[in-house]
Protein backbone atom coordinates (compact mmCIF):
# COMPACT_ATOMS: atom_id res chain seq x y z
CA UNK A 1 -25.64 -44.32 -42.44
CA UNK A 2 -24.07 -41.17 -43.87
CA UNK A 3 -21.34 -42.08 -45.21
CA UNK A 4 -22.85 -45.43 -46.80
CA UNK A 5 -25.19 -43.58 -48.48
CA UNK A 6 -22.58 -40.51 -50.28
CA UNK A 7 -20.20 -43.45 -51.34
CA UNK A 8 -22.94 -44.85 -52.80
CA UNK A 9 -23.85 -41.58 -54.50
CA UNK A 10 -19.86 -41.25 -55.52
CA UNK A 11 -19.67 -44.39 -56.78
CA UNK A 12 -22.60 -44.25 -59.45
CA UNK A 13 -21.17 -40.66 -59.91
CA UNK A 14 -17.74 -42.40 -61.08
CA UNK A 15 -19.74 -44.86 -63.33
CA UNK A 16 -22.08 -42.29 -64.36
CA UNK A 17 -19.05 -40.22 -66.01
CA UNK A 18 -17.17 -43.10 -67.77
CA UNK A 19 -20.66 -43.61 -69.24
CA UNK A 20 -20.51 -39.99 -70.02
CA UNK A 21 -17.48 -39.58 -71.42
CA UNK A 22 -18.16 -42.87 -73.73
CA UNK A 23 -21.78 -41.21 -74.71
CA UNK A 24 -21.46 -37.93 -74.57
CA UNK A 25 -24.19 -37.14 -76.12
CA UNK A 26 -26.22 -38.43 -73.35
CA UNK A 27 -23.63 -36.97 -70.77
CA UNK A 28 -22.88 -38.00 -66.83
CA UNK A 29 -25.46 -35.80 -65.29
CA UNK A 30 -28.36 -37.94 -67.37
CA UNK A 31 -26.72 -40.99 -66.62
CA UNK A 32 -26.45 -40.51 -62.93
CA UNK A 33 -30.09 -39.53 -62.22
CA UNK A 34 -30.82 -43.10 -64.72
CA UNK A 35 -28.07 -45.19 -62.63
CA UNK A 36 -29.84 -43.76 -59.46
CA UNK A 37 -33.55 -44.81 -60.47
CA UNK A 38 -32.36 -48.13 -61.50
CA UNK A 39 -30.66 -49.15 -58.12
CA UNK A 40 -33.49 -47.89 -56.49
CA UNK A 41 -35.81 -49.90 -57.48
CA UNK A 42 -34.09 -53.35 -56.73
CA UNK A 43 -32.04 -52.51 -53.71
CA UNK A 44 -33.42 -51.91 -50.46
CA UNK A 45 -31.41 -48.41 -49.49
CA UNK A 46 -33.45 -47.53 -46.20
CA UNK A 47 -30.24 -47.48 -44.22
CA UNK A 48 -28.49 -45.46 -46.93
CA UNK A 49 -31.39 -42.44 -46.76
CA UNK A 50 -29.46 -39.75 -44.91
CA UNK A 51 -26.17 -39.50 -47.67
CA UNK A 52 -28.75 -39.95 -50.15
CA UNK A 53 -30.96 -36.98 -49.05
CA UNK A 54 -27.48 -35.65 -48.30
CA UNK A 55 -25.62 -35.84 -51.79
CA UNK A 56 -29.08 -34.88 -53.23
CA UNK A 57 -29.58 -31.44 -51.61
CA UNK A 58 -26.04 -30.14 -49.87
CA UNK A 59 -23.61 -31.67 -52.39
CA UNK A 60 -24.99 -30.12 -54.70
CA UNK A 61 -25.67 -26.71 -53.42
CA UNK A 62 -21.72 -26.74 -52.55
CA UNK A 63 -20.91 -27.79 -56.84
CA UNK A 64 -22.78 -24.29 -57.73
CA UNK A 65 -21.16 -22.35 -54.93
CA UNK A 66 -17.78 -24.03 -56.33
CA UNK A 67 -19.16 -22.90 -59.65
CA UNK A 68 -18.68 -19.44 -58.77
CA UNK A 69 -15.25 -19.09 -59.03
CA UNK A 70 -15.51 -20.31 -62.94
CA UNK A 71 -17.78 -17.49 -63.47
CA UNK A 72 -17.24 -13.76 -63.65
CA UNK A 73 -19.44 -11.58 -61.16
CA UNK A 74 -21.03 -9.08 -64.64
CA UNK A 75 -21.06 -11.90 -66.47
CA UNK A 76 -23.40 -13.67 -63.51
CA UNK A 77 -25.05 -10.62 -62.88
CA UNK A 78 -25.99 -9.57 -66.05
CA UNK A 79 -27.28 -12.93 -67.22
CA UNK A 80 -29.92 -12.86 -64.09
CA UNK A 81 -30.95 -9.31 -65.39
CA UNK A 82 -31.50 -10.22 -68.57
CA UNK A 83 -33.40 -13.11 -67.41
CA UNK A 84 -36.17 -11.15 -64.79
CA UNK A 85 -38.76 -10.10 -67.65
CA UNK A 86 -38.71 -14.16 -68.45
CA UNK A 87 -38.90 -14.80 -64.72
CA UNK A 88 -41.18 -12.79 -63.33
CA UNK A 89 -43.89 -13.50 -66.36
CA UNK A 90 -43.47 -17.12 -65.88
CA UNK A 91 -43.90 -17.47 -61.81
CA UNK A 92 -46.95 -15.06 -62.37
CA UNK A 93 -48.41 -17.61 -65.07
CA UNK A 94 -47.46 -20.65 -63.05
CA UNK A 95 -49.10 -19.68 -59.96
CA UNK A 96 -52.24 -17.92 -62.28
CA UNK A 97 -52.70 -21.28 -64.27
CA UNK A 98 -52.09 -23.51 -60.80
CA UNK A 99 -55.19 -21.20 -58.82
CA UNK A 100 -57.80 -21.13 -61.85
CA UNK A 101 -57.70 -24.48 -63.59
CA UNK A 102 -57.11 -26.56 -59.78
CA UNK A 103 -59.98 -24.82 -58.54
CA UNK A 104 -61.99 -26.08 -61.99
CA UNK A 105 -60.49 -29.44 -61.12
CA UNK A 106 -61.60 -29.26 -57.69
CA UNK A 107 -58.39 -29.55 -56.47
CA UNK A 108 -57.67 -29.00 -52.71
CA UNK A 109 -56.68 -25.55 -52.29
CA UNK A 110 -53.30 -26.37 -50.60
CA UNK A 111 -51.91 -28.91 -53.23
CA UNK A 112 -52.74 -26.38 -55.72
CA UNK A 113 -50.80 -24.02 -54.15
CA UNK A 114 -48.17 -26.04 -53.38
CA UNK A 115 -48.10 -27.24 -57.23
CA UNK A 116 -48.18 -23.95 -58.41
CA UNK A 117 -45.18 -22.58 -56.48
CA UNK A 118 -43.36 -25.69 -56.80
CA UNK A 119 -43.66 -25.26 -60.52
CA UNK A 120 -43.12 -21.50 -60.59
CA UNK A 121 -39.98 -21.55 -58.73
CA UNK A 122 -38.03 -24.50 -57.53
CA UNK A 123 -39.81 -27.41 -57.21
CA UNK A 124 -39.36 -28.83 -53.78
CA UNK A 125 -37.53 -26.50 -52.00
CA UNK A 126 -40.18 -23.96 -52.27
CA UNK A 127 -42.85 -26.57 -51.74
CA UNK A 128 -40.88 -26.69 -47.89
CA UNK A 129 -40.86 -23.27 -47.79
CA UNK A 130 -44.67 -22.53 -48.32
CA UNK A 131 -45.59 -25.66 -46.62
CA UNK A 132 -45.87 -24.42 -43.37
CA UNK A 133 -47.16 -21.28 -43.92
CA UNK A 134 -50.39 -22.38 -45.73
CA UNK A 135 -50.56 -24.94 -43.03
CA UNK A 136 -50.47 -28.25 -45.51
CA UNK A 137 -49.67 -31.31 -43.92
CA UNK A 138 -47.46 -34.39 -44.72
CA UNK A 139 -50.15 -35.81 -47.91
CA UNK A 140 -50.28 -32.74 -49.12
CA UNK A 141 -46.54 -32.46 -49.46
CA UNK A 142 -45.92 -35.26 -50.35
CA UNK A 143 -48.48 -35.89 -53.56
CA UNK A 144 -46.81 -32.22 -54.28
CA UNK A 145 -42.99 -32.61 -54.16
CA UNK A 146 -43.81 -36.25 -56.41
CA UNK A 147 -45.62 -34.44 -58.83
CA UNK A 148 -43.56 -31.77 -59.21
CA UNK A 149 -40.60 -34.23 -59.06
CA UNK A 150 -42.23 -36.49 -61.67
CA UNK A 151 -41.98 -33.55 -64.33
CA UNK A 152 -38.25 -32.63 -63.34
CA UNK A 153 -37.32 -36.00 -64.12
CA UNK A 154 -39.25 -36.49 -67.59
CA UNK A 155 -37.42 -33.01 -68.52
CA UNK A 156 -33.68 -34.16 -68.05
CA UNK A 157 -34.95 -36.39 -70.89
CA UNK A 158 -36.99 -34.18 -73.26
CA UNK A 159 -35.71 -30.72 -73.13
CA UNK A 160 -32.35 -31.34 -74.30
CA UNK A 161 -34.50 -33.06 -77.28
CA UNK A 162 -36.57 -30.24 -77.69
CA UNK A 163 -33.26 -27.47 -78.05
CA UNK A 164 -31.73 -29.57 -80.72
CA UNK A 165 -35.01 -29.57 -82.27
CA UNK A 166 -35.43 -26.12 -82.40
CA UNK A 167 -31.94 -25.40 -82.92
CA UNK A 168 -31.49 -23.58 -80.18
CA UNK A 169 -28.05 -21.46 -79.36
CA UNK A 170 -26.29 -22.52 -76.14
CA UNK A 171 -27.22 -19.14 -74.60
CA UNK A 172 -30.82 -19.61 -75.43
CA UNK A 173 -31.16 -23.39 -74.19
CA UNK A 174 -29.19 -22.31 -71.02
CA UNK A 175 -32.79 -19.31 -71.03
CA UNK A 176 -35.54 -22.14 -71.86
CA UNK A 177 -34.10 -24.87 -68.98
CA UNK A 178 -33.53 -22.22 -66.32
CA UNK A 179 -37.09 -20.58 -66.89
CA UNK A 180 -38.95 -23.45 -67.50
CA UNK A 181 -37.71 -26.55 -65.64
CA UNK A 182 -38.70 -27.03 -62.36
CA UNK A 183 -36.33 -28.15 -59.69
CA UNK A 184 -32.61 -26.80 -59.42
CA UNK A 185 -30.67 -30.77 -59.70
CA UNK A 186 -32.77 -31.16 -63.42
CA UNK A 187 -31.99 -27.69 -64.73
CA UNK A 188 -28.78 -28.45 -64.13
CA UNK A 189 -28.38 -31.86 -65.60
CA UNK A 190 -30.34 -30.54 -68.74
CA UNK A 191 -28.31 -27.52 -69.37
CA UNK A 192 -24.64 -29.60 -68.81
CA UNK A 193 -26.08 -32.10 -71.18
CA UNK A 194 -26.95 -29.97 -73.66
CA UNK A 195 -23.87 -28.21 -73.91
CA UNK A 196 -21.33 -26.72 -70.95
CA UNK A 197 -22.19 -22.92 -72.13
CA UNK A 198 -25.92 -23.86 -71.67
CA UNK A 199 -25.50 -24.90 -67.75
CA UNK A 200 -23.67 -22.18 -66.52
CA UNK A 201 -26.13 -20.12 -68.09
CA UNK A 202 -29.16 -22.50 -66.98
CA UNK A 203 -27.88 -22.41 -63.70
CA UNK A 204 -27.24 -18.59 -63.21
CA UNK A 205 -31.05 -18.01 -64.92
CA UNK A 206 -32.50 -20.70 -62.00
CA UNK A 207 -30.74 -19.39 -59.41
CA UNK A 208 -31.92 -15.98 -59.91
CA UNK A 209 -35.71 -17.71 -60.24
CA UNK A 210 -35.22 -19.28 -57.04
CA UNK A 211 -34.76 -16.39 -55.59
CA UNK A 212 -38.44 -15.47 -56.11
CA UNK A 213 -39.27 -17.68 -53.37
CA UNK A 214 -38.79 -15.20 -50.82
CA UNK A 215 -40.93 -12.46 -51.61
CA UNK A 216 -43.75 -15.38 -53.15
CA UNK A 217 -43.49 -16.74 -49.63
CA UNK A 218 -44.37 -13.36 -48.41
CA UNK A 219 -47.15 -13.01 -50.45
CA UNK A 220 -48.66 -16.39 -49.09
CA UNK A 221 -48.13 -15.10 -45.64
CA UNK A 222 -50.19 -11.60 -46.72
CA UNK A 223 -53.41 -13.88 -47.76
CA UNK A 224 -53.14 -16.22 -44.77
CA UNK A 225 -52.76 -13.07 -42.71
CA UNK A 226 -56.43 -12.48 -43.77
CA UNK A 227 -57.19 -15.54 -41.89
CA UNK A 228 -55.02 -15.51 -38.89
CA UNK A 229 -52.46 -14.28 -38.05
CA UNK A 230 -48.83 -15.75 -39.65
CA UNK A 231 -45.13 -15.10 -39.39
CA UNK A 232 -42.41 -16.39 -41.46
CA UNK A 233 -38.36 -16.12 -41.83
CA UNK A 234 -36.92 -14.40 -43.95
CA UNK A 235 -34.01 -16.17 -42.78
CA UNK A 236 -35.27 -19.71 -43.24
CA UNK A 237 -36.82 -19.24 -46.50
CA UNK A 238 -33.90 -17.62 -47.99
CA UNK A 239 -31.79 -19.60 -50.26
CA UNK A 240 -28.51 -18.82 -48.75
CA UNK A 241 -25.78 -20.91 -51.23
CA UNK A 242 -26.93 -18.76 -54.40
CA UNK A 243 -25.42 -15.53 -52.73
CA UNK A 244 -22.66 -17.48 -51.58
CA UNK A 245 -22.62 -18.69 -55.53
CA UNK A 246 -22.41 -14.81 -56.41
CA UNK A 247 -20.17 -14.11 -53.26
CA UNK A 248 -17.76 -16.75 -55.06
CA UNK A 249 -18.07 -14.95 -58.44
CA UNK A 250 -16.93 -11.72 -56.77
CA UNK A 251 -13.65 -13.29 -55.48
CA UNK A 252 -12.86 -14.80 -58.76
CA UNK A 253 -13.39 -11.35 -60.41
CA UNK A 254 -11.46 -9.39 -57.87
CA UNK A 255 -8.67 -12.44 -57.78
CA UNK A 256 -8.48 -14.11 -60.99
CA UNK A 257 -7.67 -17.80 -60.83
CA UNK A 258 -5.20 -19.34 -62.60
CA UNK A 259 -6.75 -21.50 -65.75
CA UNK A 260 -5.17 -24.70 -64.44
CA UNK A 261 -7.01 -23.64 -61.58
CA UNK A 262 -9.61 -22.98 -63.14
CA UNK A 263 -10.51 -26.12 -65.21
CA UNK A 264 -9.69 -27.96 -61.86
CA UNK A 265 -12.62 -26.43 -60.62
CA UNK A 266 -14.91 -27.49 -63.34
CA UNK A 267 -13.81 -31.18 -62.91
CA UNK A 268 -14.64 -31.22 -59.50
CA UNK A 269 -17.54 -29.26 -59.72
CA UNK A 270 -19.33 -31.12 -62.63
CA UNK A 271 -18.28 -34.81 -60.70
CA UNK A 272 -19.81 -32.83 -57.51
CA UNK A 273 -23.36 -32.22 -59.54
CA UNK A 274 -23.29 -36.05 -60.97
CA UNK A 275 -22.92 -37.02 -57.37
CA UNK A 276 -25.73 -34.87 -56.58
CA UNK A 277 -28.06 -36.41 -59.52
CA UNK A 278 -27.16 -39.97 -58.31
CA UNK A 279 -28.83 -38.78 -55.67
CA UNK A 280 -31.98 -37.33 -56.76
CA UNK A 281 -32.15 -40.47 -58.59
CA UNK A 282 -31.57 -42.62 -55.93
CA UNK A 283 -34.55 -40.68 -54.13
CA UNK A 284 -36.88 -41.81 -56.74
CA UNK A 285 -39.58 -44.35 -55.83
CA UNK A 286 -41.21 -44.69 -58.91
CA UNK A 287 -44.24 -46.99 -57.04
CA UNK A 288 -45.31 -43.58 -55.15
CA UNK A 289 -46.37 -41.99 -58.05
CA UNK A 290 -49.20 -44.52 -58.16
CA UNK A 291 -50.34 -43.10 -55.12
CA UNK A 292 -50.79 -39.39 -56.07
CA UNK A 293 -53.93 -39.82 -58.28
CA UNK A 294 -54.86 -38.48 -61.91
CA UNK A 295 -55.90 -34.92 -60.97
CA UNK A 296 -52.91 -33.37 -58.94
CA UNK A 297 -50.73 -34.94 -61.88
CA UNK A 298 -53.02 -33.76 -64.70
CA UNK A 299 -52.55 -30.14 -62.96
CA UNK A 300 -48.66 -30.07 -62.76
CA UNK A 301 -48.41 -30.90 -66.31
CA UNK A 302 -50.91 -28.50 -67.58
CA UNK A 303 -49.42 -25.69 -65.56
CA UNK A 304 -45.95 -26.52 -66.29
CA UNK A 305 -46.86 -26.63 -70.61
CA UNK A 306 -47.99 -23.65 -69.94
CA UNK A 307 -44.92 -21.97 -67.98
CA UNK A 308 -42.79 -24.04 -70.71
CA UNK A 309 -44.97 -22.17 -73.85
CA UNK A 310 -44.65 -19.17 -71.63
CA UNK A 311 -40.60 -19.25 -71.68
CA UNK A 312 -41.05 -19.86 -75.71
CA UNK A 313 -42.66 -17.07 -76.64
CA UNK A 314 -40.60 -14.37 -73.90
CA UNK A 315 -37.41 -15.75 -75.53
CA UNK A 316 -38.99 -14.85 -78.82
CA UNK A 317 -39.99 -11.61 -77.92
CA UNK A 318 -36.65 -10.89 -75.89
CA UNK A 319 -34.94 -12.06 -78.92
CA UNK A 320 -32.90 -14.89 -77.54
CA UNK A 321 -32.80 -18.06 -79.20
């Protein structure tokens, strides 16, 4: 049932956030997606799947439109200018390293693929967008979106680590976890835990990233084309809630909330996105990744070391640390 399954999300949200606010250090957004993998593995939640899936993808999606209107329109814009050089080299490394060393693996040629985008843009959402184009079916998907989904999880956990260890700014976290984390629910939850300056900026550097995955699905429908012939949507493939994200920064530039307002929005927002991580938690069966096999694993993490060394060494050059 629907609703079963968001009150369930809500209520490990609630929990989640008391934890939080006890341990902040750890924060709610961490403590949702461990809540969620915990209750997943000894409760049977089959009838609870469609608020899960839900709370995982739409309620989420709606806490960084509602995000917006905290966030000034230049402020949004020029963050996801700044971040294009960073971008653009690491979706052209991810999908480089995913091609060569999968084809010295002897990798299928669509789960390669599908790794490589998933990992050079935004994990499974763009796994469903080039899906159907390169013609992969449910396996295929499936051994992809776990991998992929495997490595978001593992860096919720370790990248937040990794800033403090490098003594990272706020601004320059907010960089590494947008460029280099896979999936748009663990960029968030890494950049909120690390600070609240480093997930807006996390999230605004993402969103721009996961915009890539229109013209990348274009590209995949240019090679297939070779082949036979293809179409695709535009339409479909477009992530539609990151210009309604920017569309919501424009009214709160042009109409200036009140800050009562304001940090109203926030609250609601950030309980929104631990709602959202209780579900991506709750989504977690970790028995499936038994199933995927060494080498499609073995290629995810190599290409996604290398997209994470990648987003090291642009913020180094770029000067943003």
């Amino acid at each position: 049932m629907m609703k079963q399954g968001l009150l369930l999300t809500v209520i490990l949200a609630a929990v989640a956030t008391l934890l939080g606010n006890a341990v902040p250090l750890v924060g709610a957004a961490v403590f949702s997606i461990i809540l969620g993998i915990l209750v997943r593995q000894f409760v049977p939640l089959t009838r609870y799947e469609p608020g899960i899936k839900f709370a995982g993808k739409k309620v989420l999606q709606w806490a960084i439109i509602l995000m917006g209107f905290t966030l000034s329109f230049s402020t949004a814009v020029t963050l996801g200018v700044s971040s294009l050089p960073i971008t653009l080299t690491t979706i052209t490394t991810a999908l480089i390293c995913s091609y060569v060393i999968g084809r010295v693996m002897n990798i299928p040629a669509r789960i390669r693929t599908l790794i490589g985008v998933g990992t050079a843009i935004c994990g499974g959402s763009a796994i469903a967008a080039a899906s159907p184009i390169i013609e992969a079916d449910d396996e295929e998907i499936a051994f992809s979106i776990s991998t992929i989904f495997l490595f978001n999880i593992i860096a919720v956990f370790l990248f937040p680590v990794l800033g403090h260890l490098m003594h990272m700014t706020s601004e320059g976290f907010g960089y590494f976890a947008g460029a280099a984390i896979n999936d748009t629910s663990s960029v968030v939850a890494a950049g909120y835990t690390f600070s609240k300056d480093a997930g807006d900026t996390a999230t605004i550097v993402k969103l721009v990233r996961a915009l890539m995955i229109v013209p990348v699905c274009l590209l995949l429908v240019v090679i297939k084309v070779r082949q036979q012939t293809r179409t695709v949507s535009v339409r479909r493939i477009f992530p539609w809630f990151i210009l309604y994200f920017f569309l919501a920064s424009v009214i709160a530039s042009i109409i200036p909330l009140p800050d009562v307002l304001v940090t109203v929005i926030k609250h609601i927002a950030a309980f929104m996105i631990a709602t959202a991580l209780a579900g991506i938690g709750l989504s977690v069966d970790l028995k499936s990744f038994k199933a995927i096999g060494c080498r499609p694993v073995a290629l995810g993490a190599v290409t996604w070391f290398v997209v994470t060394i990648t987003t090291l060494i642009m913020q180094q050059i770029l000067g943003i640390w």
